[in-house]
Protein backbone atom coordinates (compact mmCIF):
# COMPACT_ATOMS: atom_id res chain seq x y z
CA UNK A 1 -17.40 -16.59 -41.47
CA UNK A 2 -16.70 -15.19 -38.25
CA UNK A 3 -15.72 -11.31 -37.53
CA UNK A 4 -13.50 -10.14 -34.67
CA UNK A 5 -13.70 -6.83 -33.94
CA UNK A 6 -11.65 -4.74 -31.34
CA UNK A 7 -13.17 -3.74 -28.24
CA UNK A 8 -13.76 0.27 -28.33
CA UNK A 9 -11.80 1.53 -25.60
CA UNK A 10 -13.43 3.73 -23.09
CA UNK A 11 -12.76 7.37 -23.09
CA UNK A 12 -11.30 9.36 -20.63
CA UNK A 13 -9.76 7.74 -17.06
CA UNK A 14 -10.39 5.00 -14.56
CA UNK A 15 -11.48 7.03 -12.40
CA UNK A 16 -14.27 8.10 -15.19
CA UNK A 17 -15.75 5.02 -14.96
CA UNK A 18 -15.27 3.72 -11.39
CA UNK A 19 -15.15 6.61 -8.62
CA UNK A 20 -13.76 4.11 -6.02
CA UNK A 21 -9.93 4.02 -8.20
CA UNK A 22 -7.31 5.02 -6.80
CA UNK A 23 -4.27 3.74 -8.77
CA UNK A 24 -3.64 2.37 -11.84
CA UNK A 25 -0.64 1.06 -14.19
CA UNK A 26 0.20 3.25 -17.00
CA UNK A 27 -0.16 -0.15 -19.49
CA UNK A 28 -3.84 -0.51 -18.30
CA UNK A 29 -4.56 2.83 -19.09
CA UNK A 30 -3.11 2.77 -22.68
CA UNK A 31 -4.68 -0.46 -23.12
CA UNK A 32 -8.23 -0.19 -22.22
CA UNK A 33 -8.77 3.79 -22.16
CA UNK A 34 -8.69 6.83 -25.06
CA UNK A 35 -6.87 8.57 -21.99
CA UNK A 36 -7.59 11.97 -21.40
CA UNK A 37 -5.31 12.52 -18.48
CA UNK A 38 -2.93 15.35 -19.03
CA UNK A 39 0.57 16.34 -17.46
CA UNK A 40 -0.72 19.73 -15.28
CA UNK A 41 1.39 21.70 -12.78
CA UNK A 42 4.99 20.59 -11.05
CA UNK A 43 4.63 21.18 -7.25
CA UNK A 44 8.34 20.39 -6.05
CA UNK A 45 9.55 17.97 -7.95
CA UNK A 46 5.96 16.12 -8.86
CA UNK A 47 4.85 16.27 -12.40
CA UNK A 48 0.73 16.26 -11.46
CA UNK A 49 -1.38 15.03 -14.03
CA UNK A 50 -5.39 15.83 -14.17
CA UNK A 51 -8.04 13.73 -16.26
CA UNK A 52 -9.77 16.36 -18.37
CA UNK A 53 -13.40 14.84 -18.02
CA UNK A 54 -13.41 13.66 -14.63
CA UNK A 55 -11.26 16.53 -13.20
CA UNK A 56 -9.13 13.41 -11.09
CA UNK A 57 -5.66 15.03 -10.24
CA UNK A 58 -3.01 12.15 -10.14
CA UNK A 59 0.88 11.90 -9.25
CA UNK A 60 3.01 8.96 -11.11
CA UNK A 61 5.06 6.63 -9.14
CA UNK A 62 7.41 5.07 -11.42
CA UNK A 63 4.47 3.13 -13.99
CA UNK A 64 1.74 3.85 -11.61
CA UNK A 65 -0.51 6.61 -12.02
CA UNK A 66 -1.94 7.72 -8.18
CA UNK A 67 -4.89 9.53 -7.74
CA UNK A 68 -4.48 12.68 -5.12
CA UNK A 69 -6.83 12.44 -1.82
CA UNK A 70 -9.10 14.89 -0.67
CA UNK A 71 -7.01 18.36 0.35
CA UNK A 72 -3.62 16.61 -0.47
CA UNK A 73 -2.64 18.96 -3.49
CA UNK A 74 -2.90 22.13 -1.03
CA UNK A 75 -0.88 19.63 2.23
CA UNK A 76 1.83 19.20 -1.24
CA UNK A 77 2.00 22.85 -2.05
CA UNK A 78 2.29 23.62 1.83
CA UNK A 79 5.23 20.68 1.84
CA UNK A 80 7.35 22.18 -0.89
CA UNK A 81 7.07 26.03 0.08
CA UNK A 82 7.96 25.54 4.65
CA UNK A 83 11.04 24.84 6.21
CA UNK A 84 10.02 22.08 7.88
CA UNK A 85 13.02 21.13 9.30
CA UNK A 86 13.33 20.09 13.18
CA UNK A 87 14.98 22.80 15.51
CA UNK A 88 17.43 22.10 18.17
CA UNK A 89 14.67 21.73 20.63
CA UNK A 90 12.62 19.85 19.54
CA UNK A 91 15.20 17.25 18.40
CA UNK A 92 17.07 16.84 22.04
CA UNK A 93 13.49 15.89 22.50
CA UNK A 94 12.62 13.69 19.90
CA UNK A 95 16.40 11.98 20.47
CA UNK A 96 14.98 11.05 23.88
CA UNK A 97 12.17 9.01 22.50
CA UNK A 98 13.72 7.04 19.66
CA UNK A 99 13.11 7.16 16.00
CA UNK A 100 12.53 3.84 14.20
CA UNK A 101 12.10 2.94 10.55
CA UNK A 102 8.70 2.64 9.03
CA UNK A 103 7.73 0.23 5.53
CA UNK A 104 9.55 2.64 2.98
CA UNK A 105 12.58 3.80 5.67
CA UNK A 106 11.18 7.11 6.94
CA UNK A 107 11.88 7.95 10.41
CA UNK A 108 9.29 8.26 12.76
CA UNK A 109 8.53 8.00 16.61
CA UNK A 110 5.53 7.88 18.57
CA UNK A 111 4.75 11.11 20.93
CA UNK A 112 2.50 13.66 22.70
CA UNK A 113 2.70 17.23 21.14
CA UNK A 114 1.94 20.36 22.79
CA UNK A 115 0.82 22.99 19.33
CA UNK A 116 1.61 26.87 19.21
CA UNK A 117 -2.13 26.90 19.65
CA UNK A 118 -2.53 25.58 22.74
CA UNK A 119 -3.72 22.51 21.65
CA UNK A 120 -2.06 18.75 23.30
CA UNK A 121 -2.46 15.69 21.33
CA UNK A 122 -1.61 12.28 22.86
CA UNK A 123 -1.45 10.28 19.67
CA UNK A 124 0.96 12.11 17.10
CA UNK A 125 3.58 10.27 14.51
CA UNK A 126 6.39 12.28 13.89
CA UNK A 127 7.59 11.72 10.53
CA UNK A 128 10.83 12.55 9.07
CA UNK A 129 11.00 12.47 5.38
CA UNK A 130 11.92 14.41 2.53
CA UNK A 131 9.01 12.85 0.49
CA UNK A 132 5.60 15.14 0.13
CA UNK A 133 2.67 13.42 2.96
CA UNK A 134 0.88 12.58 -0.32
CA UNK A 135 -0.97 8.74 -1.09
CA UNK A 136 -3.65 7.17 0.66
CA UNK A 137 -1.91 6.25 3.24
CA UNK A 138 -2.71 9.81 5.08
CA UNK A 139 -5.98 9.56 5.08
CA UNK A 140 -5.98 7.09 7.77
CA UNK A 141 -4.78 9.51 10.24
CA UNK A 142 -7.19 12.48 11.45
CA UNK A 143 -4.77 15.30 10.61
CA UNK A 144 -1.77 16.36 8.94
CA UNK A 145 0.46 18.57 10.96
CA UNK A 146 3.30 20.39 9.94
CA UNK A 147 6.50 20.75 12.38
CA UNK A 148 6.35 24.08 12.92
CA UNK A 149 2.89 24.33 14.36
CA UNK A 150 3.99 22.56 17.03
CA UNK A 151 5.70 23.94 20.23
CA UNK A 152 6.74 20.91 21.85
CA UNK A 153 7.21 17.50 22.02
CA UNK A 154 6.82 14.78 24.84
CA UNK A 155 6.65 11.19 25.86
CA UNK A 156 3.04 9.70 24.71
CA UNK A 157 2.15 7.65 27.78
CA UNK A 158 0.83 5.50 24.81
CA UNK A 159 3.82 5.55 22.81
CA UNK A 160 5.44 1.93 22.42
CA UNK A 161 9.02 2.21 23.36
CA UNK A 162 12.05 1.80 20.83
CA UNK A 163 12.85 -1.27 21.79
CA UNK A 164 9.37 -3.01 21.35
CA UNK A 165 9.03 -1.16 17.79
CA UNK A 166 12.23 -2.40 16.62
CA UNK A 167 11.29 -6.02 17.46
CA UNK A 168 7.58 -5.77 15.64
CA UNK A 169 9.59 -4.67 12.85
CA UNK A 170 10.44 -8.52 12.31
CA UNK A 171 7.26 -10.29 13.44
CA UNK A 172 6.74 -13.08 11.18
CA UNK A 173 3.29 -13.24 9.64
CA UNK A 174 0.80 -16.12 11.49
CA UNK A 175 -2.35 -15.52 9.42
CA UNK A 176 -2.96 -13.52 6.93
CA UNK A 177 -2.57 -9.85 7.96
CA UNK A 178 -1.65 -10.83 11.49
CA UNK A 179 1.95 -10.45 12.42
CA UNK A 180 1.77 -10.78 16.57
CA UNK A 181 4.30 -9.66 19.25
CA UNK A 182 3.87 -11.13 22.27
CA UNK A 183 4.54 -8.59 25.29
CA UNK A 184 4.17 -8.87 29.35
CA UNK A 185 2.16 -6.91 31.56
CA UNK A 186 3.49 -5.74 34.90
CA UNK A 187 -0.08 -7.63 36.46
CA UNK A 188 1.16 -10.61 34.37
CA UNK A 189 -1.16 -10.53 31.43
CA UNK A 190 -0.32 -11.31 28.29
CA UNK A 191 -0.60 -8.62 25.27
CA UNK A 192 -0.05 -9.23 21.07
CA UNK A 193 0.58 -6.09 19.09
CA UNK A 194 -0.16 -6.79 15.39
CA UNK A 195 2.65 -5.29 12.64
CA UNK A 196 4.43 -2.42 13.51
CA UNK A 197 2.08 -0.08 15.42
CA UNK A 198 3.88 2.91 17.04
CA UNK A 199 1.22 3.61 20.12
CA UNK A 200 -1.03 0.70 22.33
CA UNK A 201 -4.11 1.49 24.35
CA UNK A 202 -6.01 -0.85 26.45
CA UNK A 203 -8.16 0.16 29.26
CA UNK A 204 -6.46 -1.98 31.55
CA UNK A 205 -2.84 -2.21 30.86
CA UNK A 206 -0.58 1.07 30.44
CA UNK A 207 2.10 1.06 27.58
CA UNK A 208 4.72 1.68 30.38
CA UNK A 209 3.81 -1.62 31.88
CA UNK A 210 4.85 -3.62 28.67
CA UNK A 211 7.86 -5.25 28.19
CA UNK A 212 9.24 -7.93 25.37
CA UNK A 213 8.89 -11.79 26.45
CA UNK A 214 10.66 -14.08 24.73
CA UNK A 215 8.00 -16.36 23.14
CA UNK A 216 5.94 -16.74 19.76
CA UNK A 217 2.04 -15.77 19.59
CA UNK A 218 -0.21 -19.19 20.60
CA UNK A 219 -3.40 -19.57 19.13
CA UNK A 220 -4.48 -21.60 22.57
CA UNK A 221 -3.69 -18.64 24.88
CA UNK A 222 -6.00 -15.51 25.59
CA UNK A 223 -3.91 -12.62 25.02
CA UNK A 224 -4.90 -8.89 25.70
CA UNK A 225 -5.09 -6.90 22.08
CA UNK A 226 -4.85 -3.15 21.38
CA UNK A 227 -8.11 -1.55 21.53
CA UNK A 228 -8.62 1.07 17.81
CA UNK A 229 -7.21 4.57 18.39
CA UNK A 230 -9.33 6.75 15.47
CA UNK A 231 -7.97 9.83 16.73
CA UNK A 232 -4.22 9.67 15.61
CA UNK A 233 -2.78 12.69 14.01
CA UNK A 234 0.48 12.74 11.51
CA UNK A 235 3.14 15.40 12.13
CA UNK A 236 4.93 15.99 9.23
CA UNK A 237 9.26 17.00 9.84
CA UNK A 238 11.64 16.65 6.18
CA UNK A 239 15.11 15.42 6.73
């Protein structure tokens, strides 16, 4: 005669178990875990939740529990308690580059910015929001900058323009990952952008020298392709 017997759960959180986690639905938790994640402080209006063994703080989005990146509770805290609204200024010059849409409808725009500190950085995204800079999606960017560190703002001479942005935005996917826009050089090179990046840097070709052709990517031809910039920072603006 056989015996079933129910699998123990484990105790405590994902994150417990695997330190790599970094999200997780709220029916796998109460399915496979005795959870020991409880609701902690409100920051703004997120509910933050901390696993009592591990220590993992998380934020919920909708049935999702997301686990908080390095420094990101102190960027939320910093979020909810500046006005971090653009001034006059710096909006007349923002206006002049163009804002476009990003995945989830924030507005953002390539550009230089000159900080209060003296300091110039060629390859900042402005983003306009009144959602926290919380979510892995920050840490792919060197910094987090709030609006008012910075001074001023200026055309990146790396910045895609408006126009080319808005295009990308409907690229249709070739492989998997890949969605290519085709673009002309002014010394009649070809050059594919993949998705919807907001700057381009190539040794060779200047972003000012790229304008939209009219064609679809071709696996035969040799394009030119945006060399990795590791050195992009995130300014941070609410709506």
């Amino acid at each position: 005669m056989f015996k079933f017997f129910k699998k123990k759960k484990k105790v405590g959180c994902p994150v417990c178990h695997k330190k790599n986690i970094v999200g997780f639905g709220t029916d796998y938790l109460e399915s496979k875990f005795d959870s020991r994640i409880l609701a902690s402080e409100i920051i703004g209006n997120i509910q933050t939740y901390q696993c009592s063994i591990c220590k993992s703080i998380f934020y919920k989005e909708v049935e999702m529990f997301q686990r908080f990146a390095n420094g990101q509770i102190e960027i939320l805290k910093e979020f909810d308690s500046h006005n971090l609204e653009l001034n006059e200024k710096l909006k007349i010059e923002l206006n002049s580059i163009g804002l476009s849409d990003d995945l989830h409808m924030n507005k953002t725009a390539p550009v230089k910015v000159l900080l209060k500190n003296g300091k110039t950085i060629d390859f900042a995204t402005i983003r306009i929001s009144k959602k926290p800079p919380i979510g892995y999606y920050f840490d792919h960017f060197k910094e987090v900058i709030f609006i008012d560190k910075v001074e001023a703002i200026e055309k990146s001479e790396f910045g895609l323009s408006k126009k080319i942005r808005e295009k990308a935005k409907n690229a249709e996917e070739m492989r998997m990952g890949f969605y290519p826009t085709v673009l002309g050089a002014s010394n009649g090179e070809k050059v594919v952008i993949n998705g919807k990046p907001l700057f381009f840097r190539n040794g060779k070709i200047k972003r000012a020298d790229l304008k939209l052709e009219n064609e679809s990517w071709d696996h035969r031809v040799t394009y030119v392709y945006e060399e990795k910039i590791e050195e992009q920072v995130i300014v941070i603006s609410k709506k």
